[in-house]
C-alpha atoms as a PDB file:
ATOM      1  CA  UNK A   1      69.155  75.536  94.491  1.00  0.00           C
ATOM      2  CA  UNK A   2      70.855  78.605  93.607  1.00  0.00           C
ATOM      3  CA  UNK A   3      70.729  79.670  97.639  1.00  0.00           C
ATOM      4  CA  UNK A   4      72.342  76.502  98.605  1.00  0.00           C
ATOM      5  CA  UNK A   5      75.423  77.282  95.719  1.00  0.00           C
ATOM      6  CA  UNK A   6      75.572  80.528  97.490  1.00  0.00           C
ATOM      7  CA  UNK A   7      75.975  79.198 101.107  1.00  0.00           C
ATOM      8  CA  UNK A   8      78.443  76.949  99.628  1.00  0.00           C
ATOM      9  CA  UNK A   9      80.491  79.454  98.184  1.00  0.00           C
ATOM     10  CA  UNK A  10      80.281  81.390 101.230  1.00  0.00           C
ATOM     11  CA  UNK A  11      81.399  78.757 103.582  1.00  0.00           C
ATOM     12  CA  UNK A  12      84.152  77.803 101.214  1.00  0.00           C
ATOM     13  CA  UNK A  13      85.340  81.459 101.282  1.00  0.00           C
ATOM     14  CA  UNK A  14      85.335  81.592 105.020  1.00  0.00           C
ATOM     15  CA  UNK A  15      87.498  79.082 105.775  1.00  0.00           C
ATOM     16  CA  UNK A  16      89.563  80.327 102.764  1.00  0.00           C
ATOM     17  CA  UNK A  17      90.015  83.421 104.366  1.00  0.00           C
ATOM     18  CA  UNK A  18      90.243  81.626 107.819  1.00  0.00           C
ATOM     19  CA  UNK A  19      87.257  82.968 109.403  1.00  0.00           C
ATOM     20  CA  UNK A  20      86.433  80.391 112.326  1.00  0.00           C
ATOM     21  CA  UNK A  21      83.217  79.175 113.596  1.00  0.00           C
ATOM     22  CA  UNK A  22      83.451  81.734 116.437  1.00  0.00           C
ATOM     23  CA  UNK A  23      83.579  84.682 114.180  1.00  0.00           C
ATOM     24  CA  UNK A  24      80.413  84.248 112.819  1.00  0.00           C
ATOM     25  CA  UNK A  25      77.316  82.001 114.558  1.00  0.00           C
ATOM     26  CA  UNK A  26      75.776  78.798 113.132  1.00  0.00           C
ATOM     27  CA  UNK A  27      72.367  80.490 112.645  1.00  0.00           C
ATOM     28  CA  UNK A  28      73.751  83.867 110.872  1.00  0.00           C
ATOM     29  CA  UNK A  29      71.808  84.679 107.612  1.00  0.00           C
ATOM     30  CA  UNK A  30      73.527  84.656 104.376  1.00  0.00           C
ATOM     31  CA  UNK A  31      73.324  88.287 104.204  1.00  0.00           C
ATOM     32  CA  UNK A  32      75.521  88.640 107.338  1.00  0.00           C
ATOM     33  CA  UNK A  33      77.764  86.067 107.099  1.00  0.00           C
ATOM     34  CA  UNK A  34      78.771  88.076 103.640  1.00  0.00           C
ATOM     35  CA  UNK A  35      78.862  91.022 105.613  1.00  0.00           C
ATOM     36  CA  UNK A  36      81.082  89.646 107.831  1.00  0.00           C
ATOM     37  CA  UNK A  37      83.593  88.293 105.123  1.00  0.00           C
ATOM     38  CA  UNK A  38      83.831  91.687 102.867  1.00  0.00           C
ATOM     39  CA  UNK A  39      84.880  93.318 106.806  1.00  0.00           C
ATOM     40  CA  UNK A  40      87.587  90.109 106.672  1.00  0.00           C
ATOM     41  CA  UNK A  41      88.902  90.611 103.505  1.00  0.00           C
ATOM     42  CA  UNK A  42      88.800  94.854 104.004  1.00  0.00           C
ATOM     43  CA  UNK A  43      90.534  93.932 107.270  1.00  0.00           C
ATOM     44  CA  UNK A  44      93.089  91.320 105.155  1.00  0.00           C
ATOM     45  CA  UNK A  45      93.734  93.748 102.330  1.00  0.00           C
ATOM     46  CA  UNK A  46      93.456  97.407 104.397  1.00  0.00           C
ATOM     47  CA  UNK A  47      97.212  97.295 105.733  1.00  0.00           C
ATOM     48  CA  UNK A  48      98.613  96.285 102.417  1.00  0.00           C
ATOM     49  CA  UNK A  49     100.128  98.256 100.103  1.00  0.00           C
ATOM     50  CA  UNK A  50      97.918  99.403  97.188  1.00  0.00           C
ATOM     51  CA  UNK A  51      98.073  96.427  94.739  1.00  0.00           C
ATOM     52  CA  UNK A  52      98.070  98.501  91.530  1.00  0.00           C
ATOM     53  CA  UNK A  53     101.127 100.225  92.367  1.00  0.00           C
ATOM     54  CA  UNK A  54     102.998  96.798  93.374  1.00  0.00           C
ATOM     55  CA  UNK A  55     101.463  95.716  90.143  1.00  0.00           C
ATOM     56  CA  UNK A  56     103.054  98.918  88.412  1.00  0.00           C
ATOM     57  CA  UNK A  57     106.408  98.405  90.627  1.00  0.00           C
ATOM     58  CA  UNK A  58     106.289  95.018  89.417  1.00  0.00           C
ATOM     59  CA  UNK A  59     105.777  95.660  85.749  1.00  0.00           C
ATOM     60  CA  UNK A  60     108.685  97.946  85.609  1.00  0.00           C
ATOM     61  CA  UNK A  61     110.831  95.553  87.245  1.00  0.00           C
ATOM     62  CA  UNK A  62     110.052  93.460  84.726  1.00  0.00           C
ATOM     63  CA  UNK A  63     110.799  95.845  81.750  1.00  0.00           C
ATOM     64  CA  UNK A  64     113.570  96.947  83.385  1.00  0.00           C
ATOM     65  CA  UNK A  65     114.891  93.463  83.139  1.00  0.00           C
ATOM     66  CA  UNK A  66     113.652  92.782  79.858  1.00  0.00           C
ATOM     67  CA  UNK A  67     114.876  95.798  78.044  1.00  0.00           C
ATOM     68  CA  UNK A  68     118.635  95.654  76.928  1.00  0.00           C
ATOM     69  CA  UNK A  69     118.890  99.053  78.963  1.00  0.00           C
ATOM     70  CA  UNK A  70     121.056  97.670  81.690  1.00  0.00           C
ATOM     71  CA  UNK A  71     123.339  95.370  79.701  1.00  0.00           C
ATOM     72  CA  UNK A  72     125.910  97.880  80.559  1.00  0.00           C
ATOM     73  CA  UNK A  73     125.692  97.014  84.426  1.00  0.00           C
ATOM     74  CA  UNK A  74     128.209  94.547  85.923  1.00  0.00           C
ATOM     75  CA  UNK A  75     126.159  91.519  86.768  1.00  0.00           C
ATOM     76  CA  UNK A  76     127.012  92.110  90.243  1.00  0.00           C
ATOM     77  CA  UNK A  77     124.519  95.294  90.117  1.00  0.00           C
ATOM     78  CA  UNK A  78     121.885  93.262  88.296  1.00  0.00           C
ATOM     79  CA  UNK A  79     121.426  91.061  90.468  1.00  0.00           C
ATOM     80  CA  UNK A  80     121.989  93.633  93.444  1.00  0.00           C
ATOM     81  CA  UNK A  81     118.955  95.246  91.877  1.00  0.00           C
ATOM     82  CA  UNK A  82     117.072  91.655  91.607  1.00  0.00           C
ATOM     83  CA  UNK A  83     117.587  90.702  95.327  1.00  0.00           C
ATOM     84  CA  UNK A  84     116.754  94.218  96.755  1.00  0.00           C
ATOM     85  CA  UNK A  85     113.228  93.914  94.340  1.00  0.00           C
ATOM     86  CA  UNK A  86     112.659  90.471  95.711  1.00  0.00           C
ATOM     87  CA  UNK A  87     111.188  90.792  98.946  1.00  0.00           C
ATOM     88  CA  UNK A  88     108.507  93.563  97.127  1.00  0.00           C
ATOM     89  CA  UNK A  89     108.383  91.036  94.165  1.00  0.00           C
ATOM     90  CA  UNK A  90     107.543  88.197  95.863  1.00  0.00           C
ATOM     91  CA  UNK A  91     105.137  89.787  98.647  1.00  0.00           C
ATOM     92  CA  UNK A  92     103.226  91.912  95.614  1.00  0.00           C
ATOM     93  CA  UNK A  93     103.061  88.076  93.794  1.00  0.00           C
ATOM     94  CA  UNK A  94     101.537  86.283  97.219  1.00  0.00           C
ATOM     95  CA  UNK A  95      98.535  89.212  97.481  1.00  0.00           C
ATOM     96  CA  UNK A  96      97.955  88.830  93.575  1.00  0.00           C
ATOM     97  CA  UNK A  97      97.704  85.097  93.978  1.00  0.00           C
ATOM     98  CA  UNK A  98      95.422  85.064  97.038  1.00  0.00           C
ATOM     99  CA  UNK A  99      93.174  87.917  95.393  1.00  0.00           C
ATOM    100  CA  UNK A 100      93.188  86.031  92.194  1.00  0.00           C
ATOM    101  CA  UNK A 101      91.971  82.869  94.199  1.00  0.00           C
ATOM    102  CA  UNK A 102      89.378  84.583  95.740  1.00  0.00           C
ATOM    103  CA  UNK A 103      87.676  86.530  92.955  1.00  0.00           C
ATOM    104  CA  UNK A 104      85.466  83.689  91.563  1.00  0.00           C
ATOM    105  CA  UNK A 105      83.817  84.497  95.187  1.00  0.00           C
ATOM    106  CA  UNK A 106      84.132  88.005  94.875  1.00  0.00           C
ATOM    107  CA  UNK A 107      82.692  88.391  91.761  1.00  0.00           C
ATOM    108  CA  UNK A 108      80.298  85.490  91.547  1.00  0.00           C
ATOM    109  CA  UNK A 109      76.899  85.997  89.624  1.00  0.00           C
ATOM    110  CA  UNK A 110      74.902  86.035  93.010  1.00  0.00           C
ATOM    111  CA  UNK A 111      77.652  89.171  94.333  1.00  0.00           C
ATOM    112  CA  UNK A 112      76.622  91.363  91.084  1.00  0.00           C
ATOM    113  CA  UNK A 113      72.791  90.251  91.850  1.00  0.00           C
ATOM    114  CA  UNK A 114      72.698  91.648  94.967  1.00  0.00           C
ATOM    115  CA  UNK A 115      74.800  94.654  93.736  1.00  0.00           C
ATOM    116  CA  UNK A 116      72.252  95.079  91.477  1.00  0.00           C
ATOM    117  CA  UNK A 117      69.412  94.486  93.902  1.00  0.00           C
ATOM    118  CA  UNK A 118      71.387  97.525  96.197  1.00  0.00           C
ATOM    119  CA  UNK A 119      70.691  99.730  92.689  1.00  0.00           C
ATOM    120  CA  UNK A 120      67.464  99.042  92.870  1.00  0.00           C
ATOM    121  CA  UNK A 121      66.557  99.436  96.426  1.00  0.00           C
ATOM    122  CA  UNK A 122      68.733 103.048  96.041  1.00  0.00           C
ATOM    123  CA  UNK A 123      66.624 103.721  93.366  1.00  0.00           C
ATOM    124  CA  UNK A 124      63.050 102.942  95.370  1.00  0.00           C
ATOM    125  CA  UNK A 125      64.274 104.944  98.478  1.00  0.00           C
ATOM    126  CA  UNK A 126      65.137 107.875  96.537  1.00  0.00           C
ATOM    127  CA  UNK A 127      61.054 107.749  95.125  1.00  0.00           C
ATOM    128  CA  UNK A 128      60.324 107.076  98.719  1.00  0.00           C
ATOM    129  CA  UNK A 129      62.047 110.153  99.720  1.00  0.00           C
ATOM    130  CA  UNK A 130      60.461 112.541  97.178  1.00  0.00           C
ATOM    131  CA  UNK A 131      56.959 111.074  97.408  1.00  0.00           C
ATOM    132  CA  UNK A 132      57.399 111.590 101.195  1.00  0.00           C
ATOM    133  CA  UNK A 133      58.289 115.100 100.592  1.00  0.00           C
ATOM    134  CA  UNK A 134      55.128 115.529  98.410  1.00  0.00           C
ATOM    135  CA  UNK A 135      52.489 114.127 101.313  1.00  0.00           C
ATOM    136  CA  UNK A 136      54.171 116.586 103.637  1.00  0.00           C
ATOM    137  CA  UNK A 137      53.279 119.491 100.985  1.00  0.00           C
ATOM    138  CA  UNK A 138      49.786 118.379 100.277  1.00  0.00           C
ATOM    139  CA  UNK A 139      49.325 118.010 104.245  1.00  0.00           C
ATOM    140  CA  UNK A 140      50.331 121.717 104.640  1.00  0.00           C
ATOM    141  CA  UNK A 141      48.361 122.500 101.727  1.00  0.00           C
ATOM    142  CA  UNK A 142      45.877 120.629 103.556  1.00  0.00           C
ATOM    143  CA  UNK A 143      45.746 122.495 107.039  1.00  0.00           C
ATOM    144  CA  UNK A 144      46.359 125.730 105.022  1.00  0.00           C
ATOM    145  CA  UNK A 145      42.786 125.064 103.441  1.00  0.00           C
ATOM    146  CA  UNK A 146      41.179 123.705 106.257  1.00  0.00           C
ATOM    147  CA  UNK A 147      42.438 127.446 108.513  1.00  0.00           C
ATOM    148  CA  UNK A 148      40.794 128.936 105.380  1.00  0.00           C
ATOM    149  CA  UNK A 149      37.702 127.202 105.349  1.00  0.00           C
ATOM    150  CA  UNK A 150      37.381 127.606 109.126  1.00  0.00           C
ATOM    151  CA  UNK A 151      37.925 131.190 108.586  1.00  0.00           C
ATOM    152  CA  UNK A 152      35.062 131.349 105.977  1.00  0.00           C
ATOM    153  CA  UNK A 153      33.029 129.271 108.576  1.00  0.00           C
ATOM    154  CA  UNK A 154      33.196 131.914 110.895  1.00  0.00           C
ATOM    155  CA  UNK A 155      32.876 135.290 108.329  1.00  0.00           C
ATOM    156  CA  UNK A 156      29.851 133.752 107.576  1.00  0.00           C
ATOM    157  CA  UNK A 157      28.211 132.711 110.869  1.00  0.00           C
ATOM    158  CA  UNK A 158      29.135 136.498 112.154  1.00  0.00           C
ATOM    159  CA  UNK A 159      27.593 138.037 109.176  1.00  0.00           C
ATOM    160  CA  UNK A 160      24.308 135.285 109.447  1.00  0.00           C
ATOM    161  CA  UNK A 161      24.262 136.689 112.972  1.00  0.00           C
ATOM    162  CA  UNK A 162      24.168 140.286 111.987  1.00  0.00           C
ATOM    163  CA  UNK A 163      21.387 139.133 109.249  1.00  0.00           C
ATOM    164  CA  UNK A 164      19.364 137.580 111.807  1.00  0.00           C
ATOM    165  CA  UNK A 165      19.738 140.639 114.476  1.00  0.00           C
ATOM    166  CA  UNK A 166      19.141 143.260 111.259  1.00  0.00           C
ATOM    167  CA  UNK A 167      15.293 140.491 110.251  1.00  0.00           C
ATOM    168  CA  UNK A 168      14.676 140.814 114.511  1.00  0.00           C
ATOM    169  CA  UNK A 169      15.234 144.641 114.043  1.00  0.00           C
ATOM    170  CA  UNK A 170      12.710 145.018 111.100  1.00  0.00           C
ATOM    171  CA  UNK A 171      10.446 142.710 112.960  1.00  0.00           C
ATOM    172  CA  UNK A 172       9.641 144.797 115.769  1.00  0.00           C
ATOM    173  CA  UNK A 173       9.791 148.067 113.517  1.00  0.00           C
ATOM    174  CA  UNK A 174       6.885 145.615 111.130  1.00  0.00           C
ATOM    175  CA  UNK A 175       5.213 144.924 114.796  1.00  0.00           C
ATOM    176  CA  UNK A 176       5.473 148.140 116.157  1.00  0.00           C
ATOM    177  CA  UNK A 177       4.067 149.601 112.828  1.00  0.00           C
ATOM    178  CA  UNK A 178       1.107 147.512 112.671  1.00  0.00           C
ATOM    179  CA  UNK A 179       0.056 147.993 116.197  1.00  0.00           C
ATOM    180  CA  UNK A 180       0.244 151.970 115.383  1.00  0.00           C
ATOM    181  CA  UNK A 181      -1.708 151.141 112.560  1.00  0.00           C
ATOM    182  CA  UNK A 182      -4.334 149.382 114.393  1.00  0.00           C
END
């Protein structure tokens, strides 16, 4: 149930944003069909001008024309002031209007999920990393032990060789003696 709210949401946010059937394909996954609509709205919103400092433009406007400061102005300068302020006013009130239309999509419960799901899976690849970084240690730890012990291997089969050649020495010197003897 709570996948089918999503593709709802989804779909109604495409064709908010007026992203057409041949954008994105009838069998694209959720997952990329949200991909695909944060690159829209980046793409909508990346030539604009930044909306806190329309907001902030527009907030002084409006304490400018609140405050008593410019009673002193003919009202030929006021409303100069208004109509030069309009276009800004009015284009800074159209992108707060469409952003505040879309952020039930933008910040819907399913949107911090699978922010939160992003944590996680951050989280898990950063154990990933490190515990791949241990194997690699105990692997060179590994060959490092197995050189040694191959290098023991051998120290000892060299000096078993000169034990056996030193027991064949005292042999013949045991044979040689008792044939003497005899």
């Amino acid at each position: 149930l709570g996948m089918e709210v999503l593709q709802q949401r989804v779909a109604a946010l495409e064709q908010h944003v007026g992203q057409t059937r041949a954008e994105q394909d009838e069998a694209s996954s959720l997952a990329r069909r949200t991909f695909g609509l944060h690159k829209k709205l980046q793409e909508l919103l990346s030539p604009r001008p930044d909306f806190d400092s329309n907001l902030q433009k527009l907030q002084a406007v409006q304490q400018s024309l609140d405050s008593q400061s410019f009673d002193f102005l003919p009202v030929t300068v006021k409303a100069e002031l208004i109509c030069s302020a309009e276009p800004t006013i009015l284009s800074t009130s159209s992108l707060l209007q469409q952003l505040q239309s879309l952020e039930p999509f933008i910040n819907s419960d399913q949107i911090q999920e699978l922010q939160k799901h992003v944590a996680e899976i951050s989280k898990v690849d950063a154990i990933h990393e490190d515990q791949q970084n241990q194997v690699l240690s105990i692997v060179e730890d590994l060959q490092q032990l197995s050189l040694d012990y191959t290098r023991l291997v051998d120290l000892l089969s060299q000096r078993f060789i000169q034990i056996q050649k030193q027991l064949n020495e005292w042999d013949e010197i045991l044979d040689t003696m008792l044939d003497n003897k005899n």
